[in-house]
N, C-alpha and C. Protein backbone atom coordinates (compact mmCIF):
# COMPACT_ATOMS: atom_id res chain seq x y z
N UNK A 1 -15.44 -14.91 -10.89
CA UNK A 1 -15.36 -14.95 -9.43
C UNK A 1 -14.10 -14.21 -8.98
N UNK A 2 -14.28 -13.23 -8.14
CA UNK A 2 -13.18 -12.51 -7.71
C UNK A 2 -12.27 -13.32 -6.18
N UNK A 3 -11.02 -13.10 -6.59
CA UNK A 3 -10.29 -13.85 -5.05
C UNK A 3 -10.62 -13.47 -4.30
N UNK A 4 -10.40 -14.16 -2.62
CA UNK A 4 -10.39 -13.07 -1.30
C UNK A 4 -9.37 -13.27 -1.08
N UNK A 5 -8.29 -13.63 -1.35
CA UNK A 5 -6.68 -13.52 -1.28
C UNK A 5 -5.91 -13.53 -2.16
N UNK A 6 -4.68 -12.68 -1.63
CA UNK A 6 -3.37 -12.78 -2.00
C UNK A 6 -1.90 -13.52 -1.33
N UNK A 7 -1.48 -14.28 -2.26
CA UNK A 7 -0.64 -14.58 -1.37
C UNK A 7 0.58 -14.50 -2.03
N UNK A 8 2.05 -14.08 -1.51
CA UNK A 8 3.25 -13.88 -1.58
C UNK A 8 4.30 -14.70 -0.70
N UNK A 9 5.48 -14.71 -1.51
CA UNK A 9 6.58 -15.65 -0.51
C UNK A 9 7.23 -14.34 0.56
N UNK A 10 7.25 -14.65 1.99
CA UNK A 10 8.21 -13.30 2.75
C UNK A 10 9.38 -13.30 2.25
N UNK A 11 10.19 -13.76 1.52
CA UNK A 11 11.41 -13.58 1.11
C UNK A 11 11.61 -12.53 0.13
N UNK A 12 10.24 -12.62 -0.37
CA UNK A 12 10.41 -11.52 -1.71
C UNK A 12 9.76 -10.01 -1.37
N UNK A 13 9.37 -9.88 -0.14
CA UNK A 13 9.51 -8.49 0.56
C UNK A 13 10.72 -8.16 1.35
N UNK A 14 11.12 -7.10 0.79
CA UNK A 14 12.65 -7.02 1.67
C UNK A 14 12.04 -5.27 2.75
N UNK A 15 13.02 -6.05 3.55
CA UNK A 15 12.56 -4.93 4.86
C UNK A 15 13.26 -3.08 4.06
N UNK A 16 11.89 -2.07 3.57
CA UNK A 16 12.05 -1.03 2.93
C UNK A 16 12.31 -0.86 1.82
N UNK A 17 12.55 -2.12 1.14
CA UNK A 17 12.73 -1.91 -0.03
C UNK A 17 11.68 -1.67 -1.09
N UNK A 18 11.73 -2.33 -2.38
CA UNK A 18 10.94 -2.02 -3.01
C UNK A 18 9.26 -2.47 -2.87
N UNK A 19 8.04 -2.25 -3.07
CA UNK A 19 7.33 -2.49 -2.88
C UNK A 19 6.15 -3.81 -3.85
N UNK A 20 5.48 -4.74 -3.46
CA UNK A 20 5.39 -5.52 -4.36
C UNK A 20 3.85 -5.31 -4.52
N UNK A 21 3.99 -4.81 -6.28
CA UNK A 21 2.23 -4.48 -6.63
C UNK A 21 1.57 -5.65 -6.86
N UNK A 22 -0.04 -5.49 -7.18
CA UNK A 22 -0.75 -6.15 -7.50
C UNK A 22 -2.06 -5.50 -7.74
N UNK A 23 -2.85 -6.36 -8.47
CA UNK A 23 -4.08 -5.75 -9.29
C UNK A 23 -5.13 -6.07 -8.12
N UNK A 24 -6.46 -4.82 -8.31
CA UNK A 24 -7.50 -4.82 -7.41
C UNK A 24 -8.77 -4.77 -8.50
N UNK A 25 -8.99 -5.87 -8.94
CA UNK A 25 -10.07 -5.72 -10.15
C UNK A 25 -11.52 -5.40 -8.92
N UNK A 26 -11.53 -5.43 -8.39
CA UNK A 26 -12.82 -5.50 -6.87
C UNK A 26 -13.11 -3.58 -7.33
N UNK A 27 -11.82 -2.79 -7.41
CA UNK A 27 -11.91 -1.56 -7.21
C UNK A 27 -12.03 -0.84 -8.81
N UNK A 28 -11.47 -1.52 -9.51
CA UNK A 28 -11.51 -1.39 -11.25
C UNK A 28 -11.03 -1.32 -11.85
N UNK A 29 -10.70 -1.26 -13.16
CA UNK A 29 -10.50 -2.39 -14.40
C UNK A 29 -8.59 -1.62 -13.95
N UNK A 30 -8.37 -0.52 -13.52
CA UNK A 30 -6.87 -0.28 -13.59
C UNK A 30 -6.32 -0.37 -11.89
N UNK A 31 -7.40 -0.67 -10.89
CA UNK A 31 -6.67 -0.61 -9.59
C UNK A 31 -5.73 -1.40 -9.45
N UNK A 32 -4.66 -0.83 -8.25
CA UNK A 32 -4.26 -1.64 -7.46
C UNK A 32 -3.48 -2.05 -6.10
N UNK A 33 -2.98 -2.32 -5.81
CA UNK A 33 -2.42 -2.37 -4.41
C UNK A 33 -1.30 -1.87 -4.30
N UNK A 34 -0.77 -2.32 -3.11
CA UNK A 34 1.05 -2.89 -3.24
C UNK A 34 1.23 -2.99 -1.56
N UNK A 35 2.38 -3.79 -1.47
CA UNK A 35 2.48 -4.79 -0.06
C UNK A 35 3.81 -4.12 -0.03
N UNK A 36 4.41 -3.35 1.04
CA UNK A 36 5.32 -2.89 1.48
C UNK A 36 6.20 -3.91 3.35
N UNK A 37 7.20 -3.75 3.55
CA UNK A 37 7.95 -4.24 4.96
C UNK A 37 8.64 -2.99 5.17
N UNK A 38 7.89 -2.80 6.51
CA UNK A 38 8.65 -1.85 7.67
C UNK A 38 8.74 -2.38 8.94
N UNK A 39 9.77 -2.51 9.89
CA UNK A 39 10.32 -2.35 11.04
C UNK A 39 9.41 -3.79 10.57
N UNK A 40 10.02 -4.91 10.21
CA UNK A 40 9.96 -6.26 10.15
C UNK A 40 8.37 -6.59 9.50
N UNK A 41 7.72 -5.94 9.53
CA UNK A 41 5.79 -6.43 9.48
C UNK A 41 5.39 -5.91 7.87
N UNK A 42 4.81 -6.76 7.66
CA UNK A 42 4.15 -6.12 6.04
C UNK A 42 2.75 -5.90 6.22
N UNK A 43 2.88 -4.56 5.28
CA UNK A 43 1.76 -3.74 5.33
C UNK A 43 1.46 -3.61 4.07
N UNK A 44 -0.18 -3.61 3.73
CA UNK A 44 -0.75 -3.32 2.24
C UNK A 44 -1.67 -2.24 2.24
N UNK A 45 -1.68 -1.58 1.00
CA UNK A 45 -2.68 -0.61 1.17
C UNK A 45 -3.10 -0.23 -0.51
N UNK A 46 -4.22 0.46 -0.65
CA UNK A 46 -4.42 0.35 -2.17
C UNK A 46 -3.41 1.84 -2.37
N UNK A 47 -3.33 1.70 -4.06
CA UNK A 47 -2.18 2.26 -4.40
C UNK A 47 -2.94 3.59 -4.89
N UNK A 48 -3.29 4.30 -4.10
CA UNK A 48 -4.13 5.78 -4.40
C UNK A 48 -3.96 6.22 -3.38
N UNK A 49 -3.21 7.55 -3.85
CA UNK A 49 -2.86 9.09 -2.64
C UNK A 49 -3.99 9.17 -2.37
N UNK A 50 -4.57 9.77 -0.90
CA UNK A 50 -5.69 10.05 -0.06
C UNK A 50 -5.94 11.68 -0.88
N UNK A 51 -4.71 12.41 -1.46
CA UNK A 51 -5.41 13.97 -1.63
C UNK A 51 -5.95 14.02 -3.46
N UNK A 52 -5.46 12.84 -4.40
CA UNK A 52 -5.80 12.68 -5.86
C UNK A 52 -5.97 11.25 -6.27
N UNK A 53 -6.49 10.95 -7.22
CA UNK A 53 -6.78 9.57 -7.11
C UNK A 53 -5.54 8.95 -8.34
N UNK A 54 -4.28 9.00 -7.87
CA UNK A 54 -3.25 8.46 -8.84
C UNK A 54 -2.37 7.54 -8.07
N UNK A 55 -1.48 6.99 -8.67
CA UNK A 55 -0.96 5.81 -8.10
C UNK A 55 0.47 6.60 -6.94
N UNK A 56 0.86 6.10 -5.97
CA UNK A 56 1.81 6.46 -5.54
C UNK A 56 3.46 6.86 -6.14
N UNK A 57 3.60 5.30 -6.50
CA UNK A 57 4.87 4.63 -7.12
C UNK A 57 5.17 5.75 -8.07
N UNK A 58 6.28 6.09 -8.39
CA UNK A 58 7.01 6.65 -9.80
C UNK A 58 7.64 6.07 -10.80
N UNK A 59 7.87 4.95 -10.13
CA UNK A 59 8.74 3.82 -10.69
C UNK A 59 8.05 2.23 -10.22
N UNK A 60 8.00 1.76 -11.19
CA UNK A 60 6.95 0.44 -10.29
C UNK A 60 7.83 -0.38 -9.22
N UNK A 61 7.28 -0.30 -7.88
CA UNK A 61 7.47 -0.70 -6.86
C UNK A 61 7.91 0.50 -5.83
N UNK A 62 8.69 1.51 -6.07
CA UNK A 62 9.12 2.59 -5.75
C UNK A 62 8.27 3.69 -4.99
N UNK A 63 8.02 2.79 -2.99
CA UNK A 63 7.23 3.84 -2.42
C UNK A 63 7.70 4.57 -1.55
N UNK A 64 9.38 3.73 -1.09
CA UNK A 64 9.67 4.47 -0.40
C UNK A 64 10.50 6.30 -0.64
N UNK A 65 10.65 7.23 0.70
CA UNK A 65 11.21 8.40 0.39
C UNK A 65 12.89 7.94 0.36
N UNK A 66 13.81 8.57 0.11
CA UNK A 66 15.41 8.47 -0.25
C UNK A 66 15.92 8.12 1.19
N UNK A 67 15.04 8.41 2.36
CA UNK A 67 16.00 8.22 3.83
C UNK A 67 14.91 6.98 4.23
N UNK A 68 13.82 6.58 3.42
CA UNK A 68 13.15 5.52 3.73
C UNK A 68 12.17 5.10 5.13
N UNK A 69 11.98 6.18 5.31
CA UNK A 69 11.51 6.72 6.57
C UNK A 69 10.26 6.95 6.32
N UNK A 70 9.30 6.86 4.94
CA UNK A 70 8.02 7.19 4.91
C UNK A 70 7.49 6.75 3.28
N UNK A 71 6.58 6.37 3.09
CA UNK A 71 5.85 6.27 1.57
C UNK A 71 5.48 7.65 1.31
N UNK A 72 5.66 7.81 -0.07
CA UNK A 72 5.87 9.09 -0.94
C UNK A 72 4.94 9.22 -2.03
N UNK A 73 3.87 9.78 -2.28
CA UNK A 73 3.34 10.71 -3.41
C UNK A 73 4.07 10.59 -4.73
N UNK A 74 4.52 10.19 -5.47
CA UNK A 74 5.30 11.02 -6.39
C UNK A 74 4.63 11.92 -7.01
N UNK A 75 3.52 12.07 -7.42
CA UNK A 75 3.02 13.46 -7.74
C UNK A 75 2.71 14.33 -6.88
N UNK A 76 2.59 14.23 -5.79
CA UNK A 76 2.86 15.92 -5.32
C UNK A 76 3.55 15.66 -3.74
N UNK A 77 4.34 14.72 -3.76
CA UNK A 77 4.96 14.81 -2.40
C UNK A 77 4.82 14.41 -1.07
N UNK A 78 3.24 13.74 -0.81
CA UNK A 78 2.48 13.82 -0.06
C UNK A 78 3.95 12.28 0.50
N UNK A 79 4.17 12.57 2.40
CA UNK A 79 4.55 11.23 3.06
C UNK A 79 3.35 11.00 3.67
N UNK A 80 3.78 9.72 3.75
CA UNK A 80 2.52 8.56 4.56
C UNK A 80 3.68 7.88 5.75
N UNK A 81 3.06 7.48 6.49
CA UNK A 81 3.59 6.67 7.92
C UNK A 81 3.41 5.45 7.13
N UNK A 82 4.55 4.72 7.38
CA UNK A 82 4.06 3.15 6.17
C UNK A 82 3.74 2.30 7.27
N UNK A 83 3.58 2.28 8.29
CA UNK A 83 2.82 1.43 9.49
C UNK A 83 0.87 1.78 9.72
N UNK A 84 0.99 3.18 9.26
CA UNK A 84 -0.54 3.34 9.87
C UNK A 84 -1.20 3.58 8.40
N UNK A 85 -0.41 4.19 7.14
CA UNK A 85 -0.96 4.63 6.19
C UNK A 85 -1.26 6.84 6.57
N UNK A 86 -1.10 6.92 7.57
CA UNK A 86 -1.68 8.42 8.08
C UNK A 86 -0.76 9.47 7.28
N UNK A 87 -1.54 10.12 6.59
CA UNK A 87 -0.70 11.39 5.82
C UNK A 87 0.03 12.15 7.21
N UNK A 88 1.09 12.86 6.61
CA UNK A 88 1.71 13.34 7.84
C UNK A 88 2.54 14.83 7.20
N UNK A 89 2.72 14.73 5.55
CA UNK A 89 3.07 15.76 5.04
C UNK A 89 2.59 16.07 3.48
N UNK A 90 1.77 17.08 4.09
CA UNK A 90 1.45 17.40 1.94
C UNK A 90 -0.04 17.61 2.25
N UNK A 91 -0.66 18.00 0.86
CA UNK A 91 -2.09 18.28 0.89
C UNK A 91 -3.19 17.57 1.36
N UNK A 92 -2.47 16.23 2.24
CA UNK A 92 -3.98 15.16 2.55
C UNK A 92 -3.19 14.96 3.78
N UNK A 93 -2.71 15.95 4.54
CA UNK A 93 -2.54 15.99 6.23
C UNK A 93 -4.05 15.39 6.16
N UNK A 94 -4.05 14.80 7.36
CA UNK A 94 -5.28 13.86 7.96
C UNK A 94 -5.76 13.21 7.64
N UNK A 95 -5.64 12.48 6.86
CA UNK A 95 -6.23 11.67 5.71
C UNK A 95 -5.24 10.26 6.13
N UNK A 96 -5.85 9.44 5.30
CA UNK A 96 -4.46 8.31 5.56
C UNK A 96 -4.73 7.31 4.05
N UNK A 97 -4.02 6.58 3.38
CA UNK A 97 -4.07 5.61 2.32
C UNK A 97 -5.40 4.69 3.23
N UNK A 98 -5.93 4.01 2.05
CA UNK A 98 -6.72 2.67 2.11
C UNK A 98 -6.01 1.53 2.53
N UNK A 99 -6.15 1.01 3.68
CA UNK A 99 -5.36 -0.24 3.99
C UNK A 99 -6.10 -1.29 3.67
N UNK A 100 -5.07 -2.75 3.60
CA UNK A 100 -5.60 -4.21 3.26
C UNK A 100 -4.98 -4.80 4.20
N UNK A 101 -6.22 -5.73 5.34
CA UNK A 101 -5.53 -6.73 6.01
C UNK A 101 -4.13 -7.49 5.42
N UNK A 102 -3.47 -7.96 6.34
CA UNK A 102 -2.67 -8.69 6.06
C UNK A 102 -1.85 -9.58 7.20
N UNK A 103 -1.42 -10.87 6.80
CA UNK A 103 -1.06 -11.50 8.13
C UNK A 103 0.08 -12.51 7.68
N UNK A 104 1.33 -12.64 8.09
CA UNK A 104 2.26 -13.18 7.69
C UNK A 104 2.71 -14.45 8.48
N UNK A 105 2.79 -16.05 7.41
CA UNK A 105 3.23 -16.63 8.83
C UNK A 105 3.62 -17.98 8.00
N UNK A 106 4.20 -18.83 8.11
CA UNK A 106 4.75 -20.29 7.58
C UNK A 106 5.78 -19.39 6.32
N UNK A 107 6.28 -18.06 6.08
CA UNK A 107 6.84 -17.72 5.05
C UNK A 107 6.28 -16.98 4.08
N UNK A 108 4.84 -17.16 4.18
CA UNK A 108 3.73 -16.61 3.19
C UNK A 108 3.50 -15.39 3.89
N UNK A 109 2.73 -14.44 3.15
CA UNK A 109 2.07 -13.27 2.97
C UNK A 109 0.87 -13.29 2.45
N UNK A 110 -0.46 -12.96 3.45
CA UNK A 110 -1.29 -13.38 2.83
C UNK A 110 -2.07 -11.77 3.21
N UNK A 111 -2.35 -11.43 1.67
CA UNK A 111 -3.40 -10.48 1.54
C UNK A 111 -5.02 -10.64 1.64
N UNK A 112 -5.20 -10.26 2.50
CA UNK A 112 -7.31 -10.39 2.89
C UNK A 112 -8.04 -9.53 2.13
N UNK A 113 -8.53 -9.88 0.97
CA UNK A 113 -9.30 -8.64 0.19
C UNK A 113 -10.91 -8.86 0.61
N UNK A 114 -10.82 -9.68 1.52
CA UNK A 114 -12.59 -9.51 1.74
C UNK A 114 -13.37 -8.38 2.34
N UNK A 115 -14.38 -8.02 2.37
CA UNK A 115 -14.98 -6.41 2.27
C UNK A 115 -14.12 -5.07 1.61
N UNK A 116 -12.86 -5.03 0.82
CA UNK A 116 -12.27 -4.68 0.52
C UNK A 116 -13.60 -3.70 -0.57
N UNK A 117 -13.22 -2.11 -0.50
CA UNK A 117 -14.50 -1.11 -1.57
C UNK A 117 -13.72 -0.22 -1.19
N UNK A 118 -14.31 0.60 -2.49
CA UNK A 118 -14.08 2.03 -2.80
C UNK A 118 -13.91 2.61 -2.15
N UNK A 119 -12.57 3.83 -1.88
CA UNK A 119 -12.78 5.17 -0.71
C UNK A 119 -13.08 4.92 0.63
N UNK A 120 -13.53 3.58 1.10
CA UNK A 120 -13.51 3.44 2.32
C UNK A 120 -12.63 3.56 3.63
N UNK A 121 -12.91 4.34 4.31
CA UNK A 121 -11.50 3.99 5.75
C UNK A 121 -10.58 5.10 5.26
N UNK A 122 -10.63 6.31 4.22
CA UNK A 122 -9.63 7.43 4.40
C UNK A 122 -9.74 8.29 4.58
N UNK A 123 -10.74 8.35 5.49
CA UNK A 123 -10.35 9.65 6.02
C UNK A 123 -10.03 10.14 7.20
């Protein structure tokens, strides 16, 4: 039986910092997520560039760019808006990451994986 949630403590998302992964067995046997905080709100999205199908991170947890101003590609550079997911620089202009509901509240972080599928919602 697969979950329809995730849940996390807000303490352990720090506003830009590192990002906190997790597995998407729904998407397959190696997917997975990761739950990022910008401008106070946490945002999730599955962990696959919109222009190749590889993981963002370079370093596990590691999405943000050096001025922290955008999620980063590490293989080819591509920024993302970490509020909307919308490519904004690199080979998947127009495109945007796969997002995952999410809704924060008593301290918790709770990830919504329900209707959560493949390739859906990027383009």
């Amino acid at each position: 039986m697969t979950a329809h949630h995730l849940q996390f403590d807000s303490h352990d998302l720090q506003e830009k910092g590192l990002g906190l992964r997790f597995k998407l067995p729904q998407l397959g046997e190696h997917a997975t997520g990761f739950l990022v905080r910008y401008e106070g709100k946490a945002y999730a999205y599955v962990n696959q560039c919109a222009h190749l199908p590889v993981e963002l991170d370079w370093k596990e947890g590691e999405f943000f760019t050096l001025n922290k101003d955008y999620l980063i590609c590490a293989t080819h550079g591509a920024h993302y808006q970490p509020d909307t997911g919308h490519c904004v620089l690199g080979p998947c202009q127009g495109k945007r990451l796969q997002s995952i509901p999410v809704t924060e509240m008593n301290q918790q972080i709770t990830i919504h994986l329900e209707g959560l599928h493949g390739h859906g919602g990027r383009k």
